[in-house]
C-alpha atoms as a PDB file:
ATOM      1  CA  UNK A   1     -24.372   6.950  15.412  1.00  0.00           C
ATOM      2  CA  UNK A   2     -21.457   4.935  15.741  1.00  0.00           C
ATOM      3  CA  UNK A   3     -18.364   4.566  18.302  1.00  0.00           C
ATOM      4  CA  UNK A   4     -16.059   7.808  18.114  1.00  0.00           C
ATOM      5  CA  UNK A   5     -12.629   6.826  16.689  1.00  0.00           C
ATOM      6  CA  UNK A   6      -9.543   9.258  17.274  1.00  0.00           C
ATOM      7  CA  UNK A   7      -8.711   8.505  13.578  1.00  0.00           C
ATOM      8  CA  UNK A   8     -11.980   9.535  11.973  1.00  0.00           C
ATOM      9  CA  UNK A   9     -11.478  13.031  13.309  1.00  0.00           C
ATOM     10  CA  UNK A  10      -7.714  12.876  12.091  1.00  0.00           C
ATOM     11  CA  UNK A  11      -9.143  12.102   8.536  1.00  0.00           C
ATOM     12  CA  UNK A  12     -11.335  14.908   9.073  1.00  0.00           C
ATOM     13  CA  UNK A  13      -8.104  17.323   9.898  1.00  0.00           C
ATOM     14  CA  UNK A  14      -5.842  16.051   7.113  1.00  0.00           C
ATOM     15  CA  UNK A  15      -8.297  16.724   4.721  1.00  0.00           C
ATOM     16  CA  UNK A  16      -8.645  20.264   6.065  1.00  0.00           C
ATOM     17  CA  UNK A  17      -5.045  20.958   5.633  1.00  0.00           C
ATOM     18  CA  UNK A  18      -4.559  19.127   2.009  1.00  0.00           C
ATOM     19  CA  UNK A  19      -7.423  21.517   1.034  1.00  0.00           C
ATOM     20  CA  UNK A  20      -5.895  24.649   2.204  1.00  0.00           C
ATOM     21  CA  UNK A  21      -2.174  23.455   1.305  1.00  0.00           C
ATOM     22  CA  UNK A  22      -2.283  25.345  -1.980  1.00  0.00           C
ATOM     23  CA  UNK A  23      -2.085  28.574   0.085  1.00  0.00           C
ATOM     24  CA  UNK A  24       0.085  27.044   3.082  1.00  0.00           C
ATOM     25  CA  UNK A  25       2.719  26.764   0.928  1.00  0.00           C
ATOM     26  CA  UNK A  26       2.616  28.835  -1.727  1.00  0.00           C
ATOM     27  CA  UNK A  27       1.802  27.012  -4.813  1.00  0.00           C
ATOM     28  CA  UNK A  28      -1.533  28.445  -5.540  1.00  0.00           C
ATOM     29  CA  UNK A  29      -0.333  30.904  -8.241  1.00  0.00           C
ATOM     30  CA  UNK A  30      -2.511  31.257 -11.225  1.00  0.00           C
ATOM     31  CA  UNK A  31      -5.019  28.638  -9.599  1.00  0.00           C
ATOM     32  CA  UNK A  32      -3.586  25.657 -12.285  1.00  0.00           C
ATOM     33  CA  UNK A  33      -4.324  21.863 -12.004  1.00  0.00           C
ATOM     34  CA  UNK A  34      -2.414  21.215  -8.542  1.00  0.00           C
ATOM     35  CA  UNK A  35      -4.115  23.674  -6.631  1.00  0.00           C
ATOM     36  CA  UNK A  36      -7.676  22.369  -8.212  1.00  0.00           C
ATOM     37  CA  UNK A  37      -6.380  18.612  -7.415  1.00  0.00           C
ATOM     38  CA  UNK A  38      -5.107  19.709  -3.760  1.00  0.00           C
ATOM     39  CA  UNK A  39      -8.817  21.310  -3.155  1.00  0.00           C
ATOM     40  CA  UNK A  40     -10.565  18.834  -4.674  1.00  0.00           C
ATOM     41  CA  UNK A  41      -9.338  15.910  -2.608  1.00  0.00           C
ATOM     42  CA  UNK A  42      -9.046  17.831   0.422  1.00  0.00           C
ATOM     43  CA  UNK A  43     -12.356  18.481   0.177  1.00  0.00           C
ATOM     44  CA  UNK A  44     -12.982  14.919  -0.600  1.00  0.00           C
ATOM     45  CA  UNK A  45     -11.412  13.358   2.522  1.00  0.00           C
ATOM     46  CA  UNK A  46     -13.581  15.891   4.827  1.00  0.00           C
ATOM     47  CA  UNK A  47     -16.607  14.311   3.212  1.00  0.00           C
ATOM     48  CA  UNK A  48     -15.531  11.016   3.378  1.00  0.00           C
ATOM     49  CA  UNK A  49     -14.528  11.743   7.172  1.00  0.00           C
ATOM     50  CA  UNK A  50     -17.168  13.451   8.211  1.00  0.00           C
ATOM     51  CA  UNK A  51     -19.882  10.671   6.676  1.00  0.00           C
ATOM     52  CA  UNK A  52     -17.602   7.716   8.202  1.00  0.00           C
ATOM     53  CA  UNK A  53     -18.346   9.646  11.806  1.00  0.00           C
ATOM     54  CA  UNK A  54     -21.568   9.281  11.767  1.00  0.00           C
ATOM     55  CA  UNK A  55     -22.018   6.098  10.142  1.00  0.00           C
ATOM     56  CA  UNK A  56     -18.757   3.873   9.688  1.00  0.00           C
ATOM     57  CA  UNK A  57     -18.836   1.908   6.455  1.00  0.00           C
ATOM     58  CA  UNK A  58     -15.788  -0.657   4.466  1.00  0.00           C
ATOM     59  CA  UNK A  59     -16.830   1.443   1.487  1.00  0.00           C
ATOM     60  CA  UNK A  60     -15.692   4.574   3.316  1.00  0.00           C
ATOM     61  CA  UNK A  61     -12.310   3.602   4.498  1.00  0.00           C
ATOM     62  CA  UNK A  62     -11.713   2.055   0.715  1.00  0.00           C
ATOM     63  CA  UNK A  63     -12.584   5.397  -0.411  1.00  0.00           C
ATOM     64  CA  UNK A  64     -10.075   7.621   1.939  1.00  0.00           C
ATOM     65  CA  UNK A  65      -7.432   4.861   1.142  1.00  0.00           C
ATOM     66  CA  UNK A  66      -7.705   5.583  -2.898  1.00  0.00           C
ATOM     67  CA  UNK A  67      -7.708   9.487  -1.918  1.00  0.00           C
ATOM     68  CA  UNK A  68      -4.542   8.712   0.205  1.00  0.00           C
ATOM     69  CA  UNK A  69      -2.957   7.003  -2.512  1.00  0.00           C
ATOM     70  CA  UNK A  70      -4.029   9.838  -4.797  1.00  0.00           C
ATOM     71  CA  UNK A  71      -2.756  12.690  -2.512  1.00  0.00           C
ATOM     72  CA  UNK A  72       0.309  10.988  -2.321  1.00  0.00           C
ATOM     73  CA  UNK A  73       1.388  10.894  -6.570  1.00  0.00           C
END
């Protein structure tokens, strides 16, 4: 296991909320392509988090950047 880092556990929490945003805010109604795509990614970036706890890798932190940048369009 590798050294804890404050923003793996961050990762870990922003995923959680992008995940559950469809119902945060409303936009979940009749379960279309945004609420699949907010889900999907969500779920995603707690993966990606939660592997990069245990075992840090550049491939990781690629990964979460390209979900980032996904999140974001």
């Amino acid at each position: 296991m590798g050294k804890f880092r404050w923003q793996d556990a961050v990762m870990l929490m922003i995923g959680v909320w992008i995940a559950a945003s469809p119902w945060i805010f409303g936009f979940d109604t009749g379960r279309g392509i945004p609420t699949w795509n907010a889900v999907i990614v969500g779920l995603l970036i707690v993966v990606l988090a939660a592997v990069d706890l245990d075992a840090p890798a550049k491939w990781e932190e690629a990964a979460l950047v390209a979900l980032g940048a996904w999140a974001m369009l």
